[in-house]
C-alpha atoms as a PDB file:
ATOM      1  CA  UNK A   1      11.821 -18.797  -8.023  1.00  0.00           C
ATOM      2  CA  UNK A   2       8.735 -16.357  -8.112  1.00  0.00           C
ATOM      3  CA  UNK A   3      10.250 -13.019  -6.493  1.00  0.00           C
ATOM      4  CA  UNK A   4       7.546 -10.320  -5.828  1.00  0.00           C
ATOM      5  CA  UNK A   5       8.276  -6.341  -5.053  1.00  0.00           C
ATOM      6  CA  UNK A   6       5.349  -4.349  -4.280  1.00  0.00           C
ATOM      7  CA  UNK A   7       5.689  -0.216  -4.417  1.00  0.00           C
ATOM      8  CA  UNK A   8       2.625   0.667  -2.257  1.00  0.00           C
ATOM      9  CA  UNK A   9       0.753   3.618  -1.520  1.00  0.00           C
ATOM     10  CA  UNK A  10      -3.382   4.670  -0.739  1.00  0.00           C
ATOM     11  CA  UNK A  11      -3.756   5.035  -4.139  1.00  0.00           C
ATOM     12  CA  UNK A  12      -2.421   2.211  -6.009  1.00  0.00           C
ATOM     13  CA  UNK A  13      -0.221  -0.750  -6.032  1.00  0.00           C
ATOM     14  CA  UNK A  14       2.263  -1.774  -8.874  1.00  0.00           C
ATOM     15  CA  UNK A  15       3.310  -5.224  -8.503  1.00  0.00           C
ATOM     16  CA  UNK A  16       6.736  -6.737 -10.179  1.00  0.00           C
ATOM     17  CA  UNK A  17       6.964 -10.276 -10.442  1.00  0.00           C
ATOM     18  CA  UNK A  18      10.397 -11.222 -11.127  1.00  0.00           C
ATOM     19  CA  UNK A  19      10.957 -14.598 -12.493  1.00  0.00           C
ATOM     20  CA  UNK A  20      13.903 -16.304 -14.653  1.00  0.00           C
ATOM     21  CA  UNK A  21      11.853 -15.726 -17.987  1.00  0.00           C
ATOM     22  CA  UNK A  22      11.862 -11.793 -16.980  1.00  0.00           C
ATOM     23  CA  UNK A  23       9.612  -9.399 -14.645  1.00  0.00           C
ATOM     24  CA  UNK A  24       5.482  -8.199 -15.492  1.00  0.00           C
ATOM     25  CA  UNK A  25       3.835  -4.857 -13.916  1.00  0.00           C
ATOM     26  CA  UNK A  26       0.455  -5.452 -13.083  1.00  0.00           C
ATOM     27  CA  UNK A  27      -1.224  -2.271 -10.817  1.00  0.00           C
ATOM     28  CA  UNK A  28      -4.220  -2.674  -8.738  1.00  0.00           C
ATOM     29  CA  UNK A  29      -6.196   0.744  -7.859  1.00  0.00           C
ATOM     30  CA  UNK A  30      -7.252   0.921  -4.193  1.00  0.00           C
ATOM     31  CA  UNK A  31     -10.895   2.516  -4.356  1.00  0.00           C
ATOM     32  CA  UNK A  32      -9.291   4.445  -1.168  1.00  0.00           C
ATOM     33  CA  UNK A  33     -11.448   7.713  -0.891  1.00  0.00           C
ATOM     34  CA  UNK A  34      -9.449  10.661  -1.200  1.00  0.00           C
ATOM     35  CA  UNK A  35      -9.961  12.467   2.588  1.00  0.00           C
ATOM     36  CA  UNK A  36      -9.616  16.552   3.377  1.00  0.00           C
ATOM     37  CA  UNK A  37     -11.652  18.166   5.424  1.00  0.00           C
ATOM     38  CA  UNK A  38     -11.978  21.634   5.056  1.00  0.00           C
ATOM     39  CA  UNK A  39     -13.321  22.443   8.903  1.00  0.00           C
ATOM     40  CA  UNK A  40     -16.579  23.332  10.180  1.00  0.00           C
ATOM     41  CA  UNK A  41     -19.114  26.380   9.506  1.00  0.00           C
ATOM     42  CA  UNK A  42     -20.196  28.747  11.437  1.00  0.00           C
ATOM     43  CA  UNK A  43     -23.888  30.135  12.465  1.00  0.00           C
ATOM     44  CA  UNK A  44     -24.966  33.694  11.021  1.00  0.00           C
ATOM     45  CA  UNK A  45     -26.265  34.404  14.431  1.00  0.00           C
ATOM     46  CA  UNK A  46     -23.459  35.489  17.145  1.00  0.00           C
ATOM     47  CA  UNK A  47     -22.621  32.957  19.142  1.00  0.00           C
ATOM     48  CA  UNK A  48     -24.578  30.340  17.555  1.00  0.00           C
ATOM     49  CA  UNK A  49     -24.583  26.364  16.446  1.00  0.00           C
ATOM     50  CA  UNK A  50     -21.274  25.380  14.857  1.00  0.00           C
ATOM     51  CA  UNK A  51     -20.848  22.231  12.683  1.00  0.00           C
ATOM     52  CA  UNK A  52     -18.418  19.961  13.587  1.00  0.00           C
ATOM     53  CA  UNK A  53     -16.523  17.667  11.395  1.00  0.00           C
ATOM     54  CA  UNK A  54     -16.570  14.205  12.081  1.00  0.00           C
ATOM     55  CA  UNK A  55     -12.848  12.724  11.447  1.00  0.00           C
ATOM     56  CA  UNK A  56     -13.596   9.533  12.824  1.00  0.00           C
ATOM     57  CA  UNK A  57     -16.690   8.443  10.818  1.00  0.00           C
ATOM     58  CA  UNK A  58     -13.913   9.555   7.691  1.00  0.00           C
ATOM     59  CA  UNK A  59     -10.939   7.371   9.725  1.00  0.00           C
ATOM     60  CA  UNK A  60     -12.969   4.543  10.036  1.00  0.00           C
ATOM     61  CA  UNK A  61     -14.373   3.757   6.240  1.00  0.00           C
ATOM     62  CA  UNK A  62     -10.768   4.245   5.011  1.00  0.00           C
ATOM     63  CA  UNK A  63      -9.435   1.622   7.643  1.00  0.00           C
ATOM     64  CA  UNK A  64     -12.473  -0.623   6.283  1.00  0.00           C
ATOM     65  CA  UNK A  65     -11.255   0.388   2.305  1.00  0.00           C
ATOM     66  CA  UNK A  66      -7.711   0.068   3.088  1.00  0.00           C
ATOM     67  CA  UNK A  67      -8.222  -3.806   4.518  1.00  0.00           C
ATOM     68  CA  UNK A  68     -10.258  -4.770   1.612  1.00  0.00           C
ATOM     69  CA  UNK A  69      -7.085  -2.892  -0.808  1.00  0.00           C
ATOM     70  CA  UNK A  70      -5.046  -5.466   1.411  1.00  0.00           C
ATOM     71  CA  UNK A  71      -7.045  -8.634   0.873  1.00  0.00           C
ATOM     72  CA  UNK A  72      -6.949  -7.841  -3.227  1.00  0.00           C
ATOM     73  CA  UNK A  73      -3.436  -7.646  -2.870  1.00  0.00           C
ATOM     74  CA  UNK A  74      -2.644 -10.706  -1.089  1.00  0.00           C
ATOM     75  CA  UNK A  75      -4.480 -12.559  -3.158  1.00  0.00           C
ATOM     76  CA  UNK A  76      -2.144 -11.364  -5.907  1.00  0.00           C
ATOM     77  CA  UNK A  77       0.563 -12.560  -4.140  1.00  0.00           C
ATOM     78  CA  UNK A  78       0.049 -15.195  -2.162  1.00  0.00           C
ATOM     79  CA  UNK A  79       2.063 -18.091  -4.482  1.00  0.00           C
ATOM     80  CA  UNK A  80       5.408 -15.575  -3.846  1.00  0.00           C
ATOM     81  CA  UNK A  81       8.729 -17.095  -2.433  1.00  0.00           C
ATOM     82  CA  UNK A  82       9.787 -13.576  -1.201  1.00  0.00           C
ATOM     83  CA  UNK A  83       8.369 -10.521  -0.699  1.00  0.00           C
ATOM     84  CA  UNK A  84      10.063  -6.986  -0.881  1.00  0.00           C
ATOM     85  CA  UNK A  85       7.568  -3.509   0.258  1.00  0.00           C
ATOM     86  CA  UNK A  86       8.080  -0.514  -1.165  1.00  0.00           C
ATOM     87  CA  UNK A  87       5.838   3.031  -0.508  1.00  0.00           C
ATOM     88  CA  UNK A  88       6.547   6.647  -0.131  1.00  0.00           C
ATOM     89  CA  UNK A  89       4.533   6.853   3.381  1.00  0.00           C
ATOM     90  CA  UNK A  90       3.397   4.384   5.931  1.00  0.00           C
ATOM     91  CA  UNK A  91       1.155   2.251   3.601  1.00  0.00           C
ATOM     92  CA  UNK A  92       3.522  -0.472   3.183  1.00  0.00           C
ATOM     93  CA  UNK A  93       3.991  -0.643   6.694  1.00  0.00           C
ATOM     94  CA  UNK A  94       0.297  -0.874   7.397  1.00  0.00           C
ATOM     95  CA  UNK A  95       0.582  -3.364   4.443  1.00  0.00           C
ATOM     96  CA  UNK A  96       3.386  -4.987   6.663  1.00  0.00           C
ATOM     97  CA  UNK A  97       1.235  -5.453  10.060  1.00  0.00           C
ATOM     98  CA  UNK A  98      -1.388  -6.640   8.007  1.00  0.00           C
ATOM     99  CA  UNK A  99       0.133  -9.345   6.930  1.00  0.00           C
ATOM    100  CA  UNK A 100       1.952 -10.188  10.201  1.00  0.00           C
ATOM    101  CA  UNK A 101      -1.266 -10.390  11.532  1.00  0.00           C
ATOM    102  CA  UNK A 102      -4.097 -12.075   9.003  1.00  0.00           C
ATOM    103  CA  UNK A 103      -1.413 -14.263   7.115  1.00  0.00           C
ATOM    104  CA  UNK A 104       1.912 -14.821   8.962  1.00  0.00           C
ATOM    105  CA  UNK A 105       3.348 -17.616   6.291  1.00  0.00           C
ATOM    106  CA  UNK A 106       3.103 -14.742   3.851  1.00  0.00           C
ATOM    107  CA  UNK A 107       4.656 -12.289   6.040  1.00  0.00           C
ATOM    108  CA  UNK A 108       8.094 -14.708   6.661  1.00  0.00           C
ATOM    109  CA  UNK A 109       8.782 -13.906   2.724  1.00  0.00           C
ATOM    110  CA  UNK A 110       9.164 -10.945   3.096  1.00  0.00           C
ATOM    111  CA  UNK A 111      12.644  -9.549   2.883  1.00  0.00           C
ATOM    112  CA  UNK A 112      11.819  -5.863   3.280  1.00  0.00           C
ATOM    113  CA  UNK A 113      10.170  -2.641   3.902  1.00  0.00           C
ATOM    114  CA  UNK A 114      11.636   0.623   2.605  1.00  0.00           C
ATOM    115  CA  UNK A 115      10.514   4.033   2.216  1.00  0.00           C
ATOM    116  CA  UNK A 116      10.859   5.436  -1.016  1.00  0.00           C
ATOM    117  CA  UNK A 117       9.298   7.994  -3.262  1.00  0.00           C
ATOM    118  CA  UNK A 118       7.271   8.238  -6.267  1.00  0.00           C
ATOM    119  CA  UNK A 119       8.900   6.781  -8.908  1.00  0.00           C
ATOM    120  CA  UNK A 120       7.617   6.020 -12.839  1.00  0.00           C
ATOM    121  CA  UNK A 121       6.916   2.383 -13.653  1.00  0.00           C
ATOM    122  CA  UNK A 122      10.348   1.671 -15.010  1.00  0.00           C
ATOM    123  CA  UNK A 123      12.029   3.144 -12.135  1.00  0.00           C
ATOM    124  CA  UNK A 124       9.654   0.801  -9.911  1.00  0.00           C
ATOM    125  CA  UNK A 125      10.339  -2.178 -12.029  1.00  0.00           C
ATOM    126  CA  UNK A 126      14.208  -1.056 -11.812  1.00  0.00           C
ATOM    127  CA  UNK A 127      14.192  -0.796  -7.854  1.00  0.00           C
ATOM    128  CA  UNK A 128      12.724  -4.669  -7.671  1.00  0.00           C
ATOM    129  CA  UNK A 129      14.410  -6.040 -10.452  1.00  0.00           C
ATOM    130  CA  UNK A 130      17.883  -4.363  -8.457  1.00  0.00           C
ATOM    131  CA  UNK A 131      16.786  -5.213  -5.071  1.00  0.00           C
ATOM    132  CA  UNK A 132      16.181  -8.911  -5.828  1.00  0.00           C
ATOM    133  CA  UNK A 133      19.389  -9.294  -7.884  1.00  0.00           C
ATOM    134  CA  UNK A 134      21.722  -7.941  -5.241  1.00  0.00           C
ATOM    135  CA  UNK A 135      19.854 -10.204  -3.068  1.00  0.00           C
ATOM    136  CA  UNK A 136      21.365 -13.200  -4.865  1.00  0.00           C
ATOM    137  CA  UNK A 137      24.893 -12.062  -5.278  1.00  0.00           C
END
């Protein structure tokens, strides 16, 4: 039995595999680029040109970084027989619909998606290696 918990956010992924001989951290950076704007300027003349910033063209190529984070990271789990998502903000949902959509046999494994916050790796390893046990008893 090859149980998998993922804690998930734009940044990075850690991934716990949890088997009988005992659990491995692996963490996979997302290459995600790091997005604030800081607003337009304005023209030294009165009334004159502003510049705008363009959110979209920002919105876009991290939608197009985010799916290639995805694909990495179902690669690294594809061979799991469940699945448990974990993230302090709506990446591991986004994670979730991915999945649903591009690889739906992956997507029945998974058991859940919970919002939780930044933890240290051996509170992430912790949270899996819990969630899956209380899962069998």
């Amino acid at each position: 039995m090859k149980n998998i918990g993922i804690w998930i956010d734009k940044e990075k992924a850690h991934i716990v595999v949890c088997t009988e001989h005992g659990e491995k951290l692996s963490t996979l950076q997302s290459n995600v680029e790091f997005y604030n704007p800081k607003g337009g300027s304005r023209s030294k003349t009165r009334w004159g040109p502003q510049d705008v910033v363009q959110d979209s063209k920002y919105l876009e190529r991290e939608k197009h970084q985010l799916k290639a984070y995805f694909k990495k990271l179902v690669k690294m789990v594809t061979d799991a027989d469940a699945l448990a998502i974990f993230g302090p903000a709506e990446t591991g949902e986004k994670f979730e619909k991915e999945l649903l959509e591009k690889h739906p046999k992956l997507a029945s494994k998974v058991k859940t998606v919970t919002r939780s916050d930044s933890m240290t790796n051996n509170q992430v390893k912790a949270l899996i290696r819990d969630f899956f046990n209380k899962d069998k008893g």
